[in-house]
C-alpha atoms as a PDB file:
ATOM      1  CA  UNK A   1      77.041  92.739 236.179  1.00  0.00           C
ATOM      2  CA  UNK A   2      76.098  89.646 233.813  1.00  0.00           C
ATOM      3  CA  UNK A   3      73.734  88.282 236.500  1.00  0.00           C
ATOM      4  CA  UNK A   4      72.214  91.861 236.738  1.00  0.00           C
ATOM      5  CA  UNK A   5      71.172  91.812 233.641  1.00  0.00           C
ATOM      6  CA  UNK A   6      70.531  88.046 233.475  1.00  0.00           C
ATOM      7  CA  UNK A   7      67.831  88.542 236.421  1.00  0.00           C
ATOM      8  CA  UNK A   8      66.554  91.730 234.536  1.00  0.00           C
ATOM      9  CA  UNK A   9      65.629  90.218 231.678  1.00  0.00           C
ATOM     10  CA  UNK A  10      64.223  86.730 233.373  1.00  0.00           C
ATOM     11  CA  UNK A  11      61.206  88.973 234.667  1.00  0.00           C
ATOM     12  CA  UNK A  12      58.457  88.848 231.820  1.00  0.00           C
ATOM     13  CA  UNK A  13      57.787  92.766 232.171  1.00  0.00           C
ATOM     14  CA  UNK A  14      61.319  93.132 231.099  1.00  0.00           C
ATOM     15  CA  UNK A  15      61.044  90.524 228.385  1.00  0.00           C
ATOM     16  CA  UNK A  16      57.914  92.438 227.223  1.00  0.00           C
ATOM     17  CA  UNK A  17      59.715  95.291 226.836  1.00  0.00           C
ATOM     18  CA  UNK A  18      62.750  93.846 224.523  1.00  0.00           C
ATOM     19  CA  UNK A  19      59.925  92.591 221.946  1.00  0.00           C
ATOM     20  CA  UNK A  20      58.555  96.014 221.866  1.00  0.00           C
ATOM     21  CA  UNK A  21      61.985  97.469 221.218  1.00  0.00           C
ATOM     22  CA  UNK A  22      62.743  95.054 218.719  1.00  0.00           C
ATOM     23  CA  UNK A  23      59.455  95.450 217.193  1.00  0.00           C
ATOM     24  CA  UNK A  24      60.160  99.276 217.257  1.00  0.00           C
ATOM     25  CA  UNK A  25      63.653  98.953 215.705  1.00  0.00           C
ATOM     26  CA  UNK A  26      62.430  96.805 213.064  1.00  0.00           C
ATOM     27  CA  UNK A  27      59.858  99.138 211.856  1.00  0.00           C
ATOM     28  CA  UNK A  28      62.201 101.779 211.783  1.00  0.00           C
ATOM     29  CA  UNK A  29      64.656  99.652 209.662  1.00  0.00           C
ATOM     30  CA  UNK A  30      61.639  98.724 206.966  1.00  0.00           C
ATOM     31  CA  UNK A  31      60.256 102.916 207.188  1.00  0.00           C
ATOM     32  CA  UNK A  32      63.815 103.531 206.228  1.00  0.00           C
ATOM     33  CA  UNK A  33      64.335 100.925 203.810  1.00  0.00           C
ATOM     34  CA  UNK A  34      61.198 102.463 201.920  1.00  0.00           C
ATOM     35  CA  UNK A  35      61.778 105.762 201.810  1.00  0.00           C
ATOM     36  CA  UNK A  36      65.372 105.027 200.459  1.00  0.00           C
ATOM     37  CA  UNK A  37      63.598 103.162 197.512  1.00  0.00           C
ATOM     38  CA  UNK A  38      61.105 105.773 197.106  1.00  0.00           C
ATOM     39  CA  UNK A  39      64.001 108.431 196.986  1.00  0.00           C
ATOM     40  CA  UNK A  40      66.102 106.309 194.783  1.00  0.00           C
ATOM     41  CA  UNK A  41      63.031 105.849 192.536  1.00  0.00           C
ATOM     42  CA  UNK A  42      62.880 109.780 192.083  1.00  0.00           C
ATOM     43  CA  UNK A  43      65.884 110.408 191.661  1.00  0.00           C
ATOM     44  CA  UNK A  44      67.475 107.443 189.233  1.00  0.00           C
ATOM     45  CA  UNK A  45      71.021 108.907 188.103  1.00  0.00           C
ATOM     46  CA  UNK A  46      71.558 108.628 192.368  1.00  0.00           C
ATOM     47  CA  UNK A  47      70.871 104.865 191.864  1.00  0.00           C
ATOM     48  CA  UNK A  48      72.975 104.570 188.809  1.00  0.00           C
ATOM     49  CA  UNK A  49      75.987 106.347 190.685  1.00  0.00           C
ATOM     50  CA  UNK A  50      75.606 103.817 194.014  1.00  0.00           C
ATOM     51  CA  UNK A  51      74.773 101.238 191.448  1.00  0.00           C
ATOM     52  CA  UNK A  52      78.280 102.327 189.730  1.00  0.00           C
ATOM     53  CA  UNK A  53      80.498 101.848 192.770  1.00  0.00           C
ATOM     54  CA  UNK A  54      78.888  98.625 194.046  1.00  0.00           C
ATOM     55  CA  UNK A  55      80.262  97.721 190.265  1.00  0.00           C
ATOM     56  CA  UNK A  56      83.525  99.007 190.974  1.00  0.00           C
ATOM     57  CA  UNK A  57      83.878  97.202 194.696  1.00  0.00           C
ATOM     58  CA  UNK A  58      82.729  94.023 193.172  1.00  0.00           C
ATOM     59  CA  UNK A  59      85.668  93.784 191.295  1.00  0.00           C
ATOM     60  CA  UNK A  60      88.170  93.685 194.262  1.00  0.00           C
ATOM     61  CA  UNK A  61      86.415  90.636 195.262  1.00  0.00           C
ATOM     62  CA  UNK A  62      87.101  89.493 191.654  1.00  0.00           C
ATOM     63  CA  UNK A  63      90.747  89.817 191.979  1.00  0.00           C
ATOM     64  CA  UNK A  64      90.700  88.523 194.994  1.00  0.00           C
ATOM     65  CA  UNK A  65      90.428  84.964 193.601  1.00  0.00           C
ATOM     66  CA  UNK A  66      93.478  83.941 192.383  1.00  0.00           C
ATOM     67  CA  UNK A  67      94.585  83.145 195.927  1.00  0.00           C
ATOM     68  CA  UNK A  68      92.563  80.554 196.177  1.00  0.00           C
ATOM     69  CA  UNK A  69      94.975  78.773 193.617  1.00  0.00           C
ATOM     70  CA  UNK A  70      98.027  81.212 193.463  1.00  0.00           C
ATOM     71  CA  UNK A  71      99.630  82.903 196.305  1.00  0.00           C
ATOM     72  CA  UNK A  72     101.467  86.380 196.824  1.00  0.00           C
ATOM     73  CA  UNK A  73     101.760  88.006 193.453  1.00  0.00           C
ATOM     74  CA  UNK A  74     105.985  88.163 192.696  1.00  0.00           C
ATOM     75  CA  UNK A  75     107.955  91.249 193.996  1.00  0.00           C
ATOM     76  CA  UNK A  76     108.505  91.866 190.212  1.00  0.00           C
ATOM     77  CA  UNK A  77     104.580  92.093 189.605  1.00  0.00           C
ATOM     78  CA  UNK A  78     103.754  94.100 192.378  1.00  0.00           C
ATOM     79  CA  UNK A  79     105.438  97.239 190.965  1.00  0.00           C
ATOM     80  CA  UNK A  80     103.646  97.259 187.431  1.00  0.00           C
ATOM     81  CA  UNK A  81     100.503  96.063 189.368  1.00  0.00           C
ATOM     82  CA  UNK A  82     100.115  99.049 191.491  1.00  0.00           C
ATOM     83  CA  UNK A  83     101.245 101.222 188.427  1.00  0.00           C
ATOM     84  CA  UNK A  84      98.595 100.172 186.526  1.00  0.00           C
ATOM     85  CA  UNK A  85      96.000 101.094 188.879  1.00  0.00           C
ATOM     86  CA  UNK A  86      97.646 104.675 189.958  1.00  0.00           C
ATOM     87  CA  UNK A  87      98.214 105.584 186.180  1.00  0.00           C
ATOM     88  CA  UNK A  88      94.674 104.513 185.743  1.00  0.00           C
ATOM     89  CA  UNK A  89      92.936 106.291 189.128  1.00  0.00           C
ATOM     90  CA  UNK A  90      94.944 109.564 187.858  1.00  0.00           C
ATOM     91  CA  UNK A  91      93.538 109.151 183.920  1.00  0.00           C
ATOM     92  CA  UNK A  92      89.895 108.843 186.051  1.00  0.00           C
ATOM     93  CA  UNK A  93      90.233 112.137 188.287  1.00  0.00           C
ATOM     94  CA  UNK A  94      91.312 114.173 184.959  1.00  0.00           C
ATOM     95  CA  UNK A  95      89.056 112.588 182.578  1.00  0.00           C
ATOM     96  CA  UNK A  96      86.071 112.235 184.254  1.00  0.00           C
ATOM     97  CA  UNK A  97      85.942 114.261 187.252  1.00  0.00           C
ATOM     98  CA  UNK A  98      88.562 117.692 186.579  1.00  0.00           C
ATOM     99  CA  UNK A  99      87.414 118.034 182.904  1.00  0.00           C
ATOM    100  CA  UNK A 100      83.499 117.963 182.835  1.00  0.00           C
ATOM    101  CA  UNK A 101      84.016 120.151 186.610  1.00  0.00           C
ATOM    102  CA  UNK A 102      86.118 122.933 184.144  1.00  0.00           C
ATOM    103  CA  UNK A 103      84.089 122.764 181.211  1.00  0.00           C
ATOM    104  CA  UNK A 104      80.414 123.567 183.954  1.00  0.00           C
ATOM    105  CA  UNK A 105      82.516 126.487 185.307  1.00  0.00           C
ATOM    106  CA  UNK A 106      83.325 127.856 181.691  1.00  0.00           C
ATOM    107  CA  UNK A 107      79.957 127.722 180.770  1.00  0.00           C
ATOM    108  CA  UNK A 108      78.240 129.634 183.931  1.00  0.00           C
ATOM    109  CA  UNK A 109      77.828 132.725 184.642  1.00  0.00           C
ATOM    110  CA  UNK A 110      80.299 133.234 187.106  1.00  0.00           C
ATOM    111  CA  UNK A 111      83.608 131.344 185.979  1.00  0.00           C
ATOM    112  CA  UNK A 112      86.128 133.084 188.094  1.00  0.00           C
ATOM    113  CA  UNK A 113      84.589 133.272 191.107  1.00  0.00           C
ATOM    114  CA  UNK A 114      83.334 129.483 190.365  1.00  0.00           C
ATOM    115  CA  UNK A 115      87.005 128.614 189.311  1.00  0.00           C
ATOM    116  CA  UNK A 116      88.463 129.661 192.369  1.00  0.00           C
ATOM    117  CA  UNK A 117      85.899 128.077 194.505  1.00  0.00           C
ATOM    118  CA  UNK A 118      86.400 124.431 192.272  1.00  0.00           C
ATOM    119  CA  UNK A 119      90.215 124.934 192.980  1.00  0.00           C
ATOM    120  CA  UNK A 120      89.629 125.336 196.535  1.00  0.00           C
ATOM    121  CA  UNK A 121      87.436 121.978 196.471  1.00  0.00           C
ATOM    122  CA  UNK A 122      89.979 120.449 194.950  1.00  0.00           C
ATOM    123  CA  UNK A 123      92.530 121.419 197.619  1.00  0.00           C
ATOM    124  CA  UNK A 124      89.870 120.665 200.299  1.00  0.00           C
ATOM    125  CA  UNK A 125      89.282 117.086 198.962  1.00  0.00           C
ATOM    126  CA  UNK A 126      92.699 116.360 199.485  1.00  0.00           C
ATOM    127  CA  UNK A 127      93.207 117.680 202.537  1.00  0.00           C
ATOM    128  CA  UNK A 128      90.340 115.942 203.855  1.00  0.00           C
ATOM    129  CA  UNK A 129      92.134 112.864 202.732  1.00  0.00           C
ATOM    130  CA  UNK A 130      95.238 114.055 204.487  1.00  0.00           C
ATOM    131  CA  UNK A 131      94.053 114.226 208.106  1.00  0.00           C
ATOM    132  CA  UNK A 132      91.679 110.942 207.914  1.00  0.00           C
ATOM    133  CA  UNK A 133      95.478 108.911 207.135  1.00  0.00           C
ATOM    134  CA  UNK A 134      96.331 110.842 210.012  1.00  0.00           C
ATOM    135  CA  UNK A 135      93.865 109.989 212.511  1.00  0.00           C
ATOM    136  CA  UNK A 136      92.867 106.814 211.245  1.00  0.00           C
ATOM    137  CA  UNK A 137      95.734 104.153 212.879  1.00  0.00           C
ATOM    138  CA  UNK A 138      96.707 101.852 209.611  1.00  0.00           C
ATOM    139  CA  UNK A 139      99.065  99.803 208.160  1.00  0.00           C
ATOM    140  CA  UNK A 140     100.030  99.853 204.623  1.00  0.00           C
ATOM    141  CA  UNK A 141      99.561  95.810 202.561  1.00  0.00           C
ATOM    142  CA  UNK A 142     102.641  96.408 199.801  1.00  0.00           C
ATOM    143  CA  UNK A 143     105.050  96.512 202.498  1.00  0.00           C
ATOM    144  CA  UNK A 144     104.451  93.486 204.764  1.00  0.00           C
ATOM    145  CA  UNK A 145     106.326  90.611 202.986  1.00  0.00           C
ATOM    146  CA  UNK A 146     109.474  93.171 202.760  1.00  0.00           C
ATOM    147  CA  UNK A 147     110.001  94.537 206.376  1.00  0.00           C
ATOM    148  CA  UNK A 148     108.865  91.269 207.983  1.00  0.00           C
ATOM    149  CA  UNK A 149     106.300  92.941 210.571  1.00  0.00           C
ATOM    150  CA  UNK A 150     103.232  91.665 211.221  1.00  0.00           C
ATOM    151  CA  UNK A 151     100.682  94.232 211.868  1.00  0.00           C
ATOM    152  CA  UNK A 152      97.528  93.990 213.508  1.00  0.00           C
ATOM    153  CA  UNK A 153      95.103  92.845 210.575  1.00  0.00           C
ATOM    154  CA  UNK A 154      92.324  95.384 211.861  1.00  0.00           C
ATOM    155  CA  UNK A 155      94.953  98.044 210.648  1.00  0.00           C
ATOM    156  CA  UNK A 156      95.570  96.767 207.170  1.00  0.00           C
ATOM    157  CA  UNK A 157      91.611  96.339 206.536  1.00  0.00           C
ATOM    158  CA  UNK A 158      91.755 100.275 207.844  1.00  0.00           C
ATOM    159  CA  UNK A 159      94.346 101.375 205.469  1.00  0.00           C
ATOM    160  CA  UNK A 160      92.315  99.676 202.784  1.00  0.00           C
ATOM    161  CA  UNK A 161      89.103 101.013 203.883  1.00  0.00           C
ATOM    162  CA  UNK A 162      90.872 104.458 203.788  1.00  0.00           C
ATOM    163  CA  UNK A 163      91.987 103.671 199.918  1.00  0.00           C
ATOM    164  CA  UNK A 164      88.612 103.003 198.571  1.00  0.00           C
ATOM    165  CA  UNK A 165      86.422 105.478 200.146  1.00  0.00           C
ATOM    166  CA  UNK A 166      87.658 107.995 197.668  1.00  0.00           C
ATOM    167  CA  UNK A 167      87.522 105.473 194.659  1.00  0.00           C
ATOM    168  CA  UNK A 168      83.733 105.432 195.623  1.00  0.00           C
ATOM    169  CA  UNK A 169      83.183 108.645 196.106  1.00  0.00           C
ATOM    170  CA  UNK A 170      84.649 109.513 192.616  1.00  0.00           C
ATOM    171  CA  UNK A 171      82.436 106.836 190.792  1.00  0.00           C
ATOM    172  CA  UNK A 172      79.345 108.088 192.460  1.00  0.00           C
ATOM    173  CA  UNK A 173      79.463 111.594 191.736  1.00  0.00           C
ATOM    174  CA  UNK A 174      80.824 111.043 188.089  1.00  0.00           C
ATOM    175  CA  UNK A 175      77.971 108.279 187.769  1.00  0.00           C
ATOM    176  CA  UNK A 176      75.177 110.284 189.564  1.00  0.00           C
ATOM    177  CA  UNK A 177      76.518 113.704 187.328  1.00  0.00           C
ATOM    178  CA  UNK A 178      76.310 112.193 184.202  1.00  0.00           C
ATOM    179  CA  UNK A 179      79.898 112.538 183.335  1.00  0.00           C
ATOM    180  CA  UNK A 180      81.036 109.007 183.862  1.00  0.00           C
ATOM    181  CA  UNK A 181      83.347 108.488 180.931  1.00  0.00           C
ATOM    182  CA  UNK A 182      84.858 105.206 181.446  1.00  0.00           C
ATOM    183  CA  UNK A 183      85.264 106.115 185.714  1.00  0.00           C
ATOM    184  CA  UNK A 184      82.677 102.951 186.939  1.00  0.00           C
ATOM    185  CA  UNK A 185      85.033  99.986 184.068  1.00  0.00           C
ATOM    186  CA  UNK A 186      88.247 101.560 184.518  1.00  0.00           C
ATOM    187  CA  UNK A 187      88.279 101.778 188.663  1.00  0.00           C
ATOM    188  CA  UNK A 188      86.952  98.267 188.265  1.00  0.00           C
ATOM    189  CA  UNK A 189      89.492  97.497 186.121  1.00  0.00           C
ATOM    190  CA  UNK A 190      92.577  98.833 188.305  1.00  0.00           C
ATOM    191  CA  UNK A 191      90.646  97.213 191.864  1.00  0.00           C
ATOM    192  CA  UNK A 192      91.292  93.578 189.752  1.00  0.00           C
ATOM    193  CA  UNK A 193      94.474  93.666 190.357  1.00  0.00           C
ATOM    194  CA  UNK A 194      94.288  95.257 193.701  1.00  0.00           C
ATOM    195  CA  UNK A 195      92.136  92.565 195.406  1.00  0.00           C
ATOM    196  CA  UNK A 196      94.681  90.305 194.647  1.00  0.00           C
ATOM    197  CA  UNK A 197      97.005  92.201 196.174  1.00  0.00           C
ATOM    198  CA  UNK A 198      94.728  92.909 199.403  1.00  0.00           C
ATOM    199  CA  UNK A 199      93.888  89.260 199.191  1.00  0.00           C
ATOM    200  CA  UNK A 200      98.047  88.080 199.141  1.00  0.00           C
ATOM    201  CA  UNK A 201      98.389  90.517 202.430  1.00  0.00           C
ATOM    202  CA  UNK A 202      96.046  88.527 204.083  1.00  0.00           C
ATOM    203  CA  UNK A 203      97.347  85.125 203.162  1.00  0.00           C
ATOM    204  CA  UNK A 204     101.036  87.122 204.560  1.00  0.00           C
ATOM    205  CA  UNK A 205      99.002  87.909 207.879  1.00  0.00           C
ATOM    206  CA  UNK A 206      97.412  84.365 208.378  1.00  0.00           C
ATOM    207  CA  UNK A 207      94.445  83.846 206.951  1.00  0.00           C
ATOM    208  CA  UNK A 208      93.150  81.369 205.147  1.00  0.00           C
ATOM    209  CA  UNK A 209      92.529  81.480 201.423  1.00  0.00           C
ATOM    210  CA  UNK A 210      89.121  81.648 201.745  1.00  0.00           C
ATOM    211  CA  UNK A 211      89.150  84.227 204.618  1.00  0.00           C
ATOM    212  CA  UNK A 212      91.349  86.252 202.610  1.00  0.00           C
ATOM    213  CA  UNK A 213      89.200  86.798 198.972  1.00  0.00           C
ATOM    214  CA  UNK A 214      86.446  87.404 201.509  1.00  0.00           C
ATOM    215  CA  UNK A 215      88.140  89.798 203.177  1.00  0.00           C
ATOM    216  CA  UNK A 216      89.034  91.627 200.305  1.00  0.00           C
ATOM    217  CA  UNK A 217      85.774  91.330 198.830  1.00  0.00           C
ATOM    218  CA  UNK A 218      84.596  92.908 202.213  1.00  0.00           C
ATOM    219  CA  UNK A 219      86.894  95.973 201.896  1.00  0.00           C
ATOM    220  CA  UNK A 220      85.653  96.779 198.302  1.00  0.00           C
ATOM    221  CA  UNK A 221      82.247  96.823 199.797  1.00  0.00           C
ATOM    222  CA  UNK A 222      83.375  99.848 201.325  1.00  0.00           C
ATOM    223  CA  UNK A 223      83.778 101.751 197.789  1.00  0.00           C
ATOM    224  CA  UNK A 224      79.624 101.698 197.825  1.00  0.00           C
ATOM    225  CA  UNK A 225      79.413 104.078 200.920  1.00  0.00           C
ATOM    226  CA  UNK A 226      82.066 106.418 199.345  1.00  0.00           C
ATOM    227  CA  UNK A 227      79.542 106.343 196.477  1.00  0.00           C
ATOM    228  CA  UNK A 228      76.430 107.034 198.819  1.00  0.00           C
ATOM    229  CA  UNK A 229      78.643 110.336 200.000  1.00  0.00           C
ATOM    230  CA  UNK A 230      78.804 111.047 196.261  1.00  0.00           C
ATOM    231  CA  UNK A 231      75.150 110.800 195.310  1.00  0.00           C
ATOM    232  CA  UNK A 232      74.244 112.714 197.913  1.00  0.00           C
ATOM    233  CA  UNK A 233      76.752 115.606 197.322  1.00  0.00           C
ATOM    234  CA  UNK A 234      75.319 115.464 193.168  1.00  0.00           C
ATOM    235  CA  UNK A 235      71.667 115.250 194.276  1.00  0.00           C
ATOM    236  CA  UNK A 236      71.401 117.560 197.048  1.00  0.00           C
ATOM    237  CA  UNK A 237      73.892 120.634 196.143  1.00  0.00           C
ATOM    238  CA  UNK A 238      73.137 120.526 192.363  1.00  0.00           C
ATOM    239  CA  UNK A 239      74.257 123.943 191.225  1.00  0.00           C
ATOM    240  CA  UNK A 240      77.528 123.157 193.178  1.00  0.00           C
ATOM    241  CA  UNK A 241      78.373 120.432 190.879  1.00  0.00           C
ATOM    242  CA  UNK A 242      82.057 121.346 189.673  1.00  0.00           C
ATOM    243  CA  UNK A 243      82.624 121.480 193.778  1.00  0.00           C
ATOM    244  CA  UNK A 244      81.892 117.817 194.311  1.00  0.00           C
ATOM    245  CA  UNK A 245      83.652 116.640 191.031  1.00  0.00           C
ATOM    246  CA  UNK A 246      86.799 118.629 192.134  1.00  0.00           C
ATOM    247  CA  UNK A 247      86.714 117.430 195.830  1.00  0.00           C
ATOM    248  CA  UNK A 248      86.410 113.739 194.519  1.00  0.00           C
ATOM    249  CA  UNK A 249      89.279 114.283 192.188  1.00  0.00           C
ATOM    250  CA  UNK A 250      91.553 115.419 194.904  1.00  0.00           C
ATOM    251  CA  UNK A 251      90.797 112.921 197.219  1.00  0.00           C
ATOM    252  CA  UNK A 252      91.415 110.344 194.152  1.00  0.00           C
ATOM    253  CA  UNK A 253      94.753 112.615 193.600  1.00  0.00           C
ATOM    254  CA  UNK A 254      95.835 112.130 197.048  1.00  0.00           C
ATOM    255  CA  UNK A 255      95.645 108.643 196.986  1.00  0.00           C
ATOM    256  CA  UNK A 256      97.683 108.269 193.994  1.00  0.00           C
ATOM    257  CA  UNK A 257     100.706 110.773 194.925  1.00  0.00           C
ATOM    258  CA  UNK A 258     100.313 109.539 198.590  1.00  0.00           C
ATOM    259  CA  UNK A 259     100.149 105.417 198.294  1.00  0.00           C
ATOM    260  CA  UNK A 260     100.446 104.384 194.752  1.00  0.00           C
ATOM    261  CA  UNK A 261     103.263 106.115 193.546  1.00  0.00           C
ATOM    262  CA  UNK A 262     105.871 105.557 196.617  1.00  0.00           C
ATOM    263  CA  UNK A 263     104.735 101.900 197.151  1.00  0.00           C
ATOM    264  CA  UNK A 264     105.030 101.045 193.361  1.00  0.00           C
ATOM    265  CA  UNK A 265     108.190 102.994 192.832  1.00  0.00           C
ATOM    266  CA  UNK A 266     110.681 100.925 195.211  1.00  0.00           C
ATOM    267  CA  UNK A 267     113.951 101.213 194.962  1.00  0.00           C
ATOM    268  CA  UNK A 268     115.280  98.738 191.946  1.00  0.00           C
ATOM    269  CA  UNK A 269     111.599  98.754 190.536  1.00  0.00           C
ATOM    270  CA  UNK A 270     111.218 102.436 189.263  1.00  0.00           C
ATOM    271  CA  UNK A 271     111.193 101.220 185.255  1.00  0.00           C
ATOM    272  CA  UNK A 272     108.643  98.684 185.968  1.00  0.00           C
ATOM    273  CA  UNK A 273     106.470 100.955 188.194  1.00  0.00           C
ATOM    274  CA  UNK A 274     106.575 103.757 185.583  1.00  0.00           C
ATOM    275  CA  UNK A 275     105.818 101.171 182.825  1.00  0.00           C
ATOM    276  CA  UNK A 276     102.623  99.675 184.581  1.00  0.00           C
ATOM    277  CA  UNK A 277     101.318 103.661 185.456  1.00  0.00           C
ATOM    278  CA  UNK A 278     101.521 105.029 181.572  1.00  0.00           C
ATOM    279  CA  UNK A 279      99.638 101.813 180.599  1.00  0.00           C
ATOM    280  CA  UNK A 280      97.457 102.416 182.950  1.00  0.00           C
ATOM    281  CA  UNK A 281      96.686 106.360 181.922  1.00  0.00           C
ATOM    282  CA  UNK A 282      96.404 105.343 178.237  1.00  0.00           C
ATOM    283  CA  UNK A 283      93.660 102.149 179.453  1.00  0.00           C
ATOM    284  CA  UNK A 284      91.777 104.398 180.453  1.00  0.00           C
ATOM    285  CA  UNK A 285      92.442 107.291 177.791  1.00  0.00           C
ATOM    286  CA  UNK A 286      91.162 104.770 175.421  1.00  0.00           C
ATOM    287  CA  UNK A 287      87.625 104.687 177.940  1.00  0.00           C
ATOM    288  CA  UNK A 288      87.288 108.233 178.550  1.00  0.00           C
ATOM    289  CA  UNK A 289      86.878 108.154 174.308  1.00  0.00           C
ATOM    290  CA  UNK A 290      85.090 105.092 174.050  1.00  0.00           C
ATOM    291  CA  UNK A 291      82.182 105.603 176.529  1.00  0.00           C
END
């Protein structure tokens, strides 16, 4: 089959034909390229909500660092660690995504109907949440170290992947709605500690310090397409606004009753765990009043 195509593409009519395909695909790429500026242009709270969970991603990478000099964060960090950032992605789905989507439905004309259609988002956004961990094949970082598996590492970076989609979506549409309220710092905040985390699983797996910040700094990356979803959902069903904060939140909710919780609150590390959520809650309490 390789010499097939080998001989195929030796003939010059053939070779013609790749350059106009290339040509073709590359003024496709710059068409789409412009008319993503032109819409981003028009419509600038969308840029500040991608703009907002680029932020946000960036910051795993951050964390990420301290493996280049440090390695595994201790068992007795881990719990207070992943607190922090479930206390803190819980304070960010109330705050800034369940509150302003209440206070829209009080004010419109319709609030019960409204209500019970922002409840059913809500619902929805989790579930959603639900069957992707379902059909997605992972593996989970906090437990590696402690069970003594090695898991593929494409199924750890999917696990991840599946974690931070719903941190971007929730930055996006609280960015893009106006309603940000500390959302953009404080998931920035909490993914500090999480890169390093990410990072430490990769070390456990086998990679190589420097393979493993960029690793993590490649699965934060995927917090800006979350945050595409979330512009797009604020942009282009406006007047169903309370919808996409409450499906955001319950993806965001998931995550936290799902993953956080049960991998922070091991057995012997409950106190610590609890500790490292409530400061997390009132960090970003403090945000939600400061910005």
């Amino acid at each position: 089959m390789t010499d097939i195509v080998a001989r195929h593409y030796a003939r010059p009519a053939a070779r013609r034909h790749l350059w106009i395909g290339l040509a073709m695909a590359v003024v496709g790429i710059a068409f789409g390229i412009a008319q993503a500026i032109a819409w981003f242009a028009a419509h600038p709270m969308a840029a500040r909500g991608v703009q907002a969970s680029l932020l946000a991603g960036l910051a795993t990478g951050l964390g990420a660092l301290p493996v280049l000099f440090m390695r595994r964060p201790s068992e007795n960090l881990m719990a207070p660690m992943l607190g922090l950032a479930g206390g803190m992605m819980l304070a960010a789905s109330l705050f800034s995504l369940l509150v302003p989507a209440v206070q829209i439905v009080g004010a419109s004309a319709s609030p019960w109907w409204l209500g019970v259609a922002t409840a059913g988002a809500l619902l929805a956004g989790a579930a959603a949440m639900q069957r992707m961990d379902q059909r997605t094949p992972h593996a989970h970082v906090e437990g590696i170290a402690e069970n003594g598996t090695q898991p593929h590492i494409a199924l750890v970076v999917a696990a991840i992947a599946l974690h931070n989609v719903p941190e971007g979506l929730a930055v996006g549409v609280s960015a893009a709605a106006g309603v940000d309220h500390g959302m953009t710092l404080g998931i920035a905040i909490q993914n500090i500690p999480e890169g390093w985390i990410v990072a430490s699983a990769m070390l456990v797996l086998g990679a190589c310090p420097w393979r493993a910040a960029a690793m993590a700094l490649g699965t934060g990356l995927v917090e800006p397409v979350g945050g595409m979803f979330g512009v797009m959902a604020t942009t282009v069903a406006d007047g169903l606004l309370p919808l996409a904060l409450a499906a955001a939140a319950g993806a965001m909710l998931w995550v936290v009753s799902h993953e956080l919780i049960p991998a922070s609150h091991r057995p012997g590390r409950e106190k610590a765990a609890t500790a490292g959520l409530t400061a997390g809650f009132a960090a970003m309490t403090v945000l939600a009043i400061a910005i």
